[in-house]
Protein backbone atom coordinates (compact mmCIF):
# COMPACT_ATOMS: atom_id res chain seq x y z
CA UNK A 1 -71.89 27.96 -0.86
CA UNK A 2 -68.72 27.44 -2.59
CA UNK A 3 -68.48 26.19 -6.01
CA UNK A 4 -66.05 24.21 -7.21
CA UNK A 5 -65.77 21.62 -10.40
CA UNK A 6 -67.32 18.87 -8.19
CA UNK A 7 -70.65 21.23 -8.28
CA UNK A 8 -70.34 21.92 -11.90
CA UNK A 9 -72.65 19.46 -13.44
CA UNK A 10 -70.90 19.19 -17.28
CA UNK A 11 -73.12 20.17 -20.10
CA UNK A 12 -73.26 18.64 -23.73
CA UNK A 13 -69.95 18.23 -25.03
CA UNK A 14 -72.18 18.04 -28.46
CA UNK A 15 -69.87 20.86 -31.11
CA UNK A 16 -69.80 21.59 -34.86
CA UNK A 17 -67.42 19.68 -36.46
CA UNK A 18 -67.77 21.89 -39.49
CA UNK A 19 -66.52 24.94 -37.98
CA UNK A 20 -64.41 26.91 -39.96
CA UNK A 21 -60.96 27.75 -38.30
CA UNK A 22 -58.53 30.37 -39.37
CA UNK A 23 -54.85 29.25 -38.81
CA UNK A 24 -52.01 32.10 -38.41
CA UNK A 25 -49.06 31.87 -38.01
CA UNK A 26 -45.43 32.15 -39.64
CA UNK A 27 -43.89 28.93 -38.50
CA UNK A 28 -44.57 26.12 -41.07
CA UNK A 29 -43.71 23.91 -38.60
CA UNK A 30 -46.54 24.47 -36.31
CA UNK A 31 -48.97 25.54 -39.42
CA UNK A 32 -48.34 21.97 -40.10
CA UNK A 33 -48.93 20.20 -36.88
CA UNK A 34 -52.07 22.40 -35.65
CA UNK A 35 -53.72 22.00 -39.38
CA UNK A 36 -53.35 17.82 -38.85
CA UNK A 37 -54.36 18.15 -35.42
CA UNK A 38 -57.76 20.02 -36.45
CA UNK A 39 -58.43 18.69 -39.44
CA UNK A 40 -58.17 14.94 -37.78
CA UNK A 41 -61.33 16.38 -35.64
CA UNK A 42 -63.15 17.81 -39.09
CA UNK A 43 -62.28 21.37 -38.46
CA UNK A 44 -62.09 23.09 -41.71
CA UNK A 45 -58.69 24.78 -41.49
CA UNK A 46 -58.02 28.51 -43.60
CA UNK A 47 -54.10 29.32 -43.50
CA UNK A 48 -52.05 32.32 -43.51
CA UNK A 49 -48.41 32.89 -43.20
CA UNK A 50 -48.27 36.44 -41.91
CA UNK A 51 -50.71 39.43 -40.57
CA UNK A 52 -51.41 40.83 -43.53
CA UNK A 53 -53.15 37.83 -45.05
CA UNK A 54 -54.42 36.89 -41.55
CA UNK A 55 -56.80 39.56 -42.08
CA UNK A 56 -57.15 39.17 -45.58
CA UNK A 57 -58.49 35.72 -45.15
CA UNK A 58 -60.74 36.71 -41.97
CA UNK A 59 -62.59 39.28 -43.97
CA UNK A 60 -62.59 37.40 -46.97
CA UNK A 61 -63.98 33.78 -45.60
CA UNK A 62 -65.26 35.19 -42.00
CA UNK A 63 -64.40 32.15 -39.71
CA UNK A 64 -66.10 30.88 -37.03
CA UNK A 65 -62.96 30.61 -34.55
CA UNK A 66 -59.35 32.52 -34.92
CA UNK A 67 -55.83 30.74 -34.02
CA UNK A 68 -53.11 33.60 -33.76
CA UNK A 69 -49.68 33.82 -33.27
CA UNK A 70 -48.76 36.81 -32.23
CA UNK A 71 -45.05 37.95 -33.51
CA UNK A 72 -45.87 37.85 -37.48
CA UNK A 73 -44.04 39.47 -40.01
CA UNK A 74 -46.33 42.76 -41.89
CA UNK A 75 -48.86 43.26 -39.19
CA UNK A 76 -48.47 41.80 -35.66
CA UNK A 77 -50.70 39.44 -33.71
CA UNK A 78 -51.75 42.10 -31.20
CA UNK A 79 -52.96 44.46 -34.21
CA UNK A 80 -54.48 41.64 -36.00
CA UNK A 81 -56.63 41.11 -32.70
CA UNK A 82 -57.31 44.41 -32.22
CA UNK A 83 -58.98 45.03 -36.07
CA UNK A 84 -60.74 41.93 -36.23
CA UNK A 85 -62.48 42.32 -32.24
CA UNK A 86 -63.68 45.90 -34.03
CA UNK A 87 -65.25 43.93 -36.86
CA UNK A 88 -66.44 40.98 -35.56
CA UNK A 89 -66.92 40.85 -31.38
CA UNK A 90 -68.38 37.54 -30.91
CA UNK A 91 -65.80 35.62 -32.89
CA UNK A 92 -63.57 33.49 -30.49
CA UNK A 93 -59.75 34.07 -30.77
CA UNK A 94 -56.82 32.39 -29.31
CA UNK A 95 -53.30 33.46 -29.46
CA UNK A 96 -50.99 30.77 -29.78
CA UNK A 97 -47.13 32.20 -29.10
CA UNK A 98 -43.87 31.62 -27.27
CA UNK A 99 -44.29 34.65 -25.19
CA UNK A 100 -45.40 33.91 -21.48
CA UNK A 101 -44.71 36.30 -19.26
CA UNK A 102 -48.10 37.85 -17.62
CA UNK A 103 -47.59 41.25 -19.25
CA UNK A 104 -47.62 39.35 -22.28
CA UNK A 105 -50.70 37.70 -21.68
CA UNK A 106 -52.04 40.60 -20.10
CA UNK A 107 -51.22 42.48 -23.24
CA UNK A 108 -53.58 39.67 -25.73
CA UNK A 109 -56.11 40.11 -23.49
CA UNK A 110 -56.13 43.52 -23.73
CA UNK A 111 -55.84 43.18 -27.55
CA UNK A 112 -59.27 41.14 -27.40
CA UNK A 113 -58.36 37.82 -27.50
CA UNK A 114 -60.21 35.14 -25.33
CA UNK A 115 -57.79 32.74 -24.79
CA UNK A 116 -53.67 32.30 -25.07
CA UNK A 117 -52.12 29.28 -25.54
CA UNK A 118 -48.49 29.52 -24.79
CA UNK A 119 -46.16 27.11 -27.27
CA UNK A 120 -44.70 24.47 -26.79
CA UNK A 121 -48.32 22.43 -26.38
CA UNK A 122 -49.86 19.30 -26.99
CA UNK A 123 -52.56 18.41 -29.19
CA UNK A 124 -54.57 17.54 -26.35
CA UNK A 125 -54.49 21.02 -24.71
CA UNK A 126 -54.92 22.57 -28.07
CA UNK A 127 -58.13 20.34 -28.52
CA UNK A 128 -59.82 21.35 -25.33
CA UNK A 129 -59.41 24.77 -25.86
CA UNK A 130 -61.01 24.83 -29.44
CA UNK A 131 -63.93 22.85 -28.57
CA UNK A 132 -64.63 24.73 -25.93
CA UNK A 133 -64.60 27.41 -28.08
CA UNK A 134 -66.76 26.15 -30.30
CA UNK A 135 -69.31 25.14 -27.80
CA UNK A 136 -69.59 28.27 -27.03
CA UNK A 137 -69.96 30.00 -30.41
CA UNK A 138 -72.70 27.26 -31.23
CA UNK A 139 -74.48 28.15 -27.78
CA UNK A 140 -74.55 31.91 -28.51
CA UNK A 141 -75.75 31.49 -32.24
CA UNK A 142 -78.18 29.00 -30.99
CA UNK A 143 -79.72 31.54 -27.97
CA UNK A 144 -79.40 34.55 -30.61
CA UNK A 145 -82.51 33.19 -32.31
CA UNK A 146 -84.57 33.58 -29.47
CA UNK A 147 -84.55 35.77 -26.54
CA UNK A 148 -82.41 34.91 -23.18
CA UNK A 149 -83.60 35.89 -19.55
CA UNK A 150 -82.56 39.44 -18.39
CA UNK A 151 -80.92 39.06 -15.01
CA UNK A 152 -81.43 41.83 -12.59
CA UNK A 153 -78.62 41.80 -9.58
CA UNK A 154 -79.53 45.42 -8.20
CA UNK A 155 -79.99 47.63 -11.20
CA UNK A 156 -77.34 45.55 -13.07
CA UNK A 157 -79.37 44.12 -16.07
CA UNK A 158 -77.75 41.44 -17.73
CA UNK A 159 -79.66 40.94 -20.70
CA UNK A 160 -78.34 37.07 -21.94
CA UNK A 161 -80.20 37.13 -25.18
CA UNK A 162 -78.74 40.41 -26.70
CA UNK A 163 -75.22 39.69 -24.68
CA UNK A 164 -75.70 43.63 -23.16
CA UNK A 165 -74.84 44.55 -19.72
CA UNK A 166 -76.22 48.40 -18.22
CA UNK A 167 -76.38 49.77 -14.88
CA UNK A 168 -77.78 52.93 -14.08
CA UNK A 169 -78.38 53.56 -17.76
CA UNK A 170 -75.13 52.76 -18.40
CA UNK A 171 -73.82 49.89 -20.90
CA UNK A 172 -70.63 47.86 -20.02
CA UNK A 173 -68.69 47.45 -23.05
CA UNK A 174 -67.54 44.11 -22.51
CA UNK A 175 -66.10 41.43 -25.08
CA UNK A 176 -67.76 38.11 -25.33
CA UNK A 177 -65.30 36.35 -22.80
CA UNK A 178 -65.99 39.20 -20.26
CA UNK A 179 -69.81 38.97 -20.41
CA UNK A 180 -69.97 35.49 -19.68
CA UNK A 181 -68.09 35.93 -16.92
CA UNK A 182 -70.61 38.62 -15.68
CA UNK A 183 -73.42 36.44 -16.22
CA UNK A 184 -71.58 33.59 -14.26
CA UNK A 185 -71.16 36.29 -11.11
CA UNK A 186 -75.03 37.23 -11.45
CA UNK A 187 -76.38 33.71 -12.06
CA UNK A 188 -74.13 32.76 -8.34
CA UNK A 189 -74.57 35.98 -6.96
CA UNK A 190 -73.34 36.16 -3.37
CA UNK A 191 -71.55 32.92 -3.77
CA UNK A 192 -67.75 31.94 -4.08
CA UNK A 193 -66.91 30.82 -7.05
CA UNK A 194 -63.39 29.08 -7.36
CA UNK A 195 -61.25 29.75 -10.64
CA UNK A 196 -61.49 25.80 -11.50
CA UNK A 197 -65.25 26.63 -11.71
CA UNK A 198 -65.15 29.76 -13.48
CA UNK A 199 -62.76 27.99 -16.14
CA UNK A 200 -65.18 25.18 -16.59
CA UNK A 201 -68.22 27.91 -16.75
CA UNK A 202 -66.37 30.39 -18.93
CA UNK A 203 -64.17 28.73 -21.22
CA UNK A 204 -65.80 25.57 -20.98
CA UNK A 205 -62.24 23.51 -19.94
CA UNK A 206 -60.16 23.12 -16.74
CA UNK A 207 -55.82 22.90 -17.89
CA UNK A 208 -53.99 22.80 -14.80
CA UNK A 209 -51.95 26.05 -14.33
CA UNK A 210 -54.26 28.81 -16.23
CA UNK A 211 -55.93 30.62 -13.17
CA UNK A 212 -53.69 33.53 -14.51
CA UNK A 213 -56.53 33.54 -17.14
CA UNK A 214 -59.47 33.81 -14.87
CA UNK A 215 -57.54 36.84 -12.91
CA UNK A 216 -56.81 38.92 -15.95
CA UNK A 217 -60.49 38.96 -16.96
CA UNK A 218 -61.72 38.95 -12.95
CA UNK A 219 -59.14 42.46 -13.34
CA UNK A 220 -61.04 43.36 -16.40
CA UNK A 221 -64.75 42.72 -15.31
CA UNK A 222 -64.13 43.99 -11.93
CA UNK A 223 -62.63 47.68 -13.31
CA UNK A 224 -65.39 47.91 -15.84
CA UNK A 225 -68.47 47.36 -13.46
CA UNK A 226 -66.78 49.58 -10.46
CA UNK A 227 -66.42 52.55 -13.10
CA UNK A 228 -70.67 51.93 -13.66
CA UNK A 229 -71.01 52.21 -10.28
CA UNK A 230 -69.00 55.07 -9.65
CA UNK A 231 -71.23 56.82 -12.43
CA UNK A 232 -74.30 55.58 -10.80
CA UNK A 233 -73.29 56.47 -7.60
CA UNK A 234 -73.65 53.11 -6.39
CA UNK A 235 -72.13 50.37 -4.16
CA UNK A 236 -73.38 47.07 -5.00
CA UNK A 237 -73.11 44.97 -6.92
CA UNK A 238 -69.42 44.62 -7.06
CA UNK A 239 -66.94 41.55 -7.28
CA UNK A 240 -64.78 40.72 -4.38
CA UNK A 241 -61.68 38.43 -4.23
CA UNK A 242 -62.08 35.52 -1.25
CA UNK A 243 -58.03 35.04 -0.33
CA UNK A 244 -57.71 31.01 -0.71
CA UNK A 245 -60.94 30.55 -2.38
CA UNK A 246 -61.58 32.28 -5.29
CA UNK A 247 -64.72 35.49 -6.10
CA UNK A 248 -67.86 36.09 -5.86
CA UNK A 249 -70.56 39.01 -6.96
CA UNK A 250 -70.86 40.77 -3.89
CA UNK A 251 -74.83 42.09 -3.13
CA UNK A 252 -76.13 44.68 -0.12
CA UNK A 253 -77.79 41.29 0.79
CA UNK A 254 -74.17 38.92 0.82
CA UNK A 255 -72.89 37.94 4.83
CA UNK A 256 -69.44 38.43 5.15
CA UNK A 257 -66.73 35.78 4.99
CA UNK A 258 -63.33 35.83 6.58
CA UNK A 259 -60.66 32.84 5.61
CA UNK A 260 -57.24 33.22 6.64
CA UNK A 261 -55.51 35.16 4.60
CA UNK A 262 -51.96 34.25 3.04
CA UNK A 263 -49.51 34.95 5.18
């Protein structure tokens, strides 16, 4: 089976409108335009002007969701990423910045962000992308109360209620972004999953032109799980690119499939 958004049957679109959002950037031009555009929705919007305060105010007030540009004067985007992913794993962040070349994007990634918005943008993109963020946060602190099923694909455990993924003894360190997308492979294992589906799964929003966002984490899933089964000595399960169609979590039980490939 392939899965596509016509398969995707849309959850809730219930959020918090309370969330508390920290704003960074050094442009007072787009502080002012992204602080209307939240605050219209309720968003509760914490502002800083450059790195240094950027992380002054996140470990001061401890937001709920992170909007970052990344070339600020003092400290940089990239390092502002970096320290507050070490502090705080679960809390979404999403670079908003003029670069947009795919090293660049590769790069945030890398950094620990979960999302990148490249300027200019509407208020309508910017929108979709925070609520699904939200969602998201509000999902995780609502399962973290209880305890989520622990999927077992082969010796992979994916435990969904502590957000930890071993094989062979091993844990994956994986960011929050990264784990979901694990649990999507698992929970479709053996099935194709197209990046319009993963988006919608994963980030919670389909914008026309971002499957470069569902590679670089595919990339980033895909290295870190064939490293724990290099240690295990193991073969499956590992994630497999279908030319035309999109991935899927590939079992000892999966058949084979062979579209055309590009020419």
């Amino acid at each position: 089976m392939i899965h596509n958004l016509r398969t995707f049957r849309r959850r809730s679109k219930k959020r918090s409108i309370m969330a508390r959002i920290l704003l960074a950037d050094d442009d007072p031009t787009i502080l002012g335009f992204v602080q209307m555009v939240l605050e219209s929705k309720g968003y509760q919007v914490l502002i800083a002007r450059n790195g240094s305060e950027a992380l002054d105010v996140f470990f001061g007030e401890t937001p709920d969701l992170v909007l970052l540009d990344v070339m600020m004067p003092q400290v940089n985007g990239m390092d502002v990423c970096q320290r507050i992913r070490a502090a705080a794993p679960l809390v979404p962040i999403i670079f908003l910045t003029a670069k947009q070349q795919l090293q660049d994007m590769v790069s945030g990634f890398d950094s620990g962000a979960d999302d990148y918005i490249t300027k200019p943008f509407n208020r309508h993109e910017l929108l979709a992308r925070v609520q699904a963020a939200v969602r998201r946060v509000d999902a995780l602190r609502r399962q973290r109360h209880g305890t989520g099923p622990i999927i077992d694909i082969e010796g992979l455990l994916v435990d969904t209620g502590t957000h930890v993924a071993r094989l062979g003894g091993q844990q994956l360190v994986l960011s929050r972004t990264e784990f979901k997308l694990l649990q999507t492979f698992c929970e479709f294992a053996g099935q194709v999953l197209e990046r319009d589906f993963l988006l919608q799964q994963v980030w919670g929003y389909k914008v026309v032109g971002q499957s470069r966002t569902v590679d670089n984490f595919v990339g980033r899933v895909r290295r870190k799980l064939q490293q724990a089964l290099e240690a295990a000595g193991a073969e499956h399960p590992h994630i497999e690119t279908i030319y035309g169609l999109g991935y899927r979590l590939v079992t000892s039980t999966s058949g084979e499939i062979k579209p055309d490939k590009p020419a």
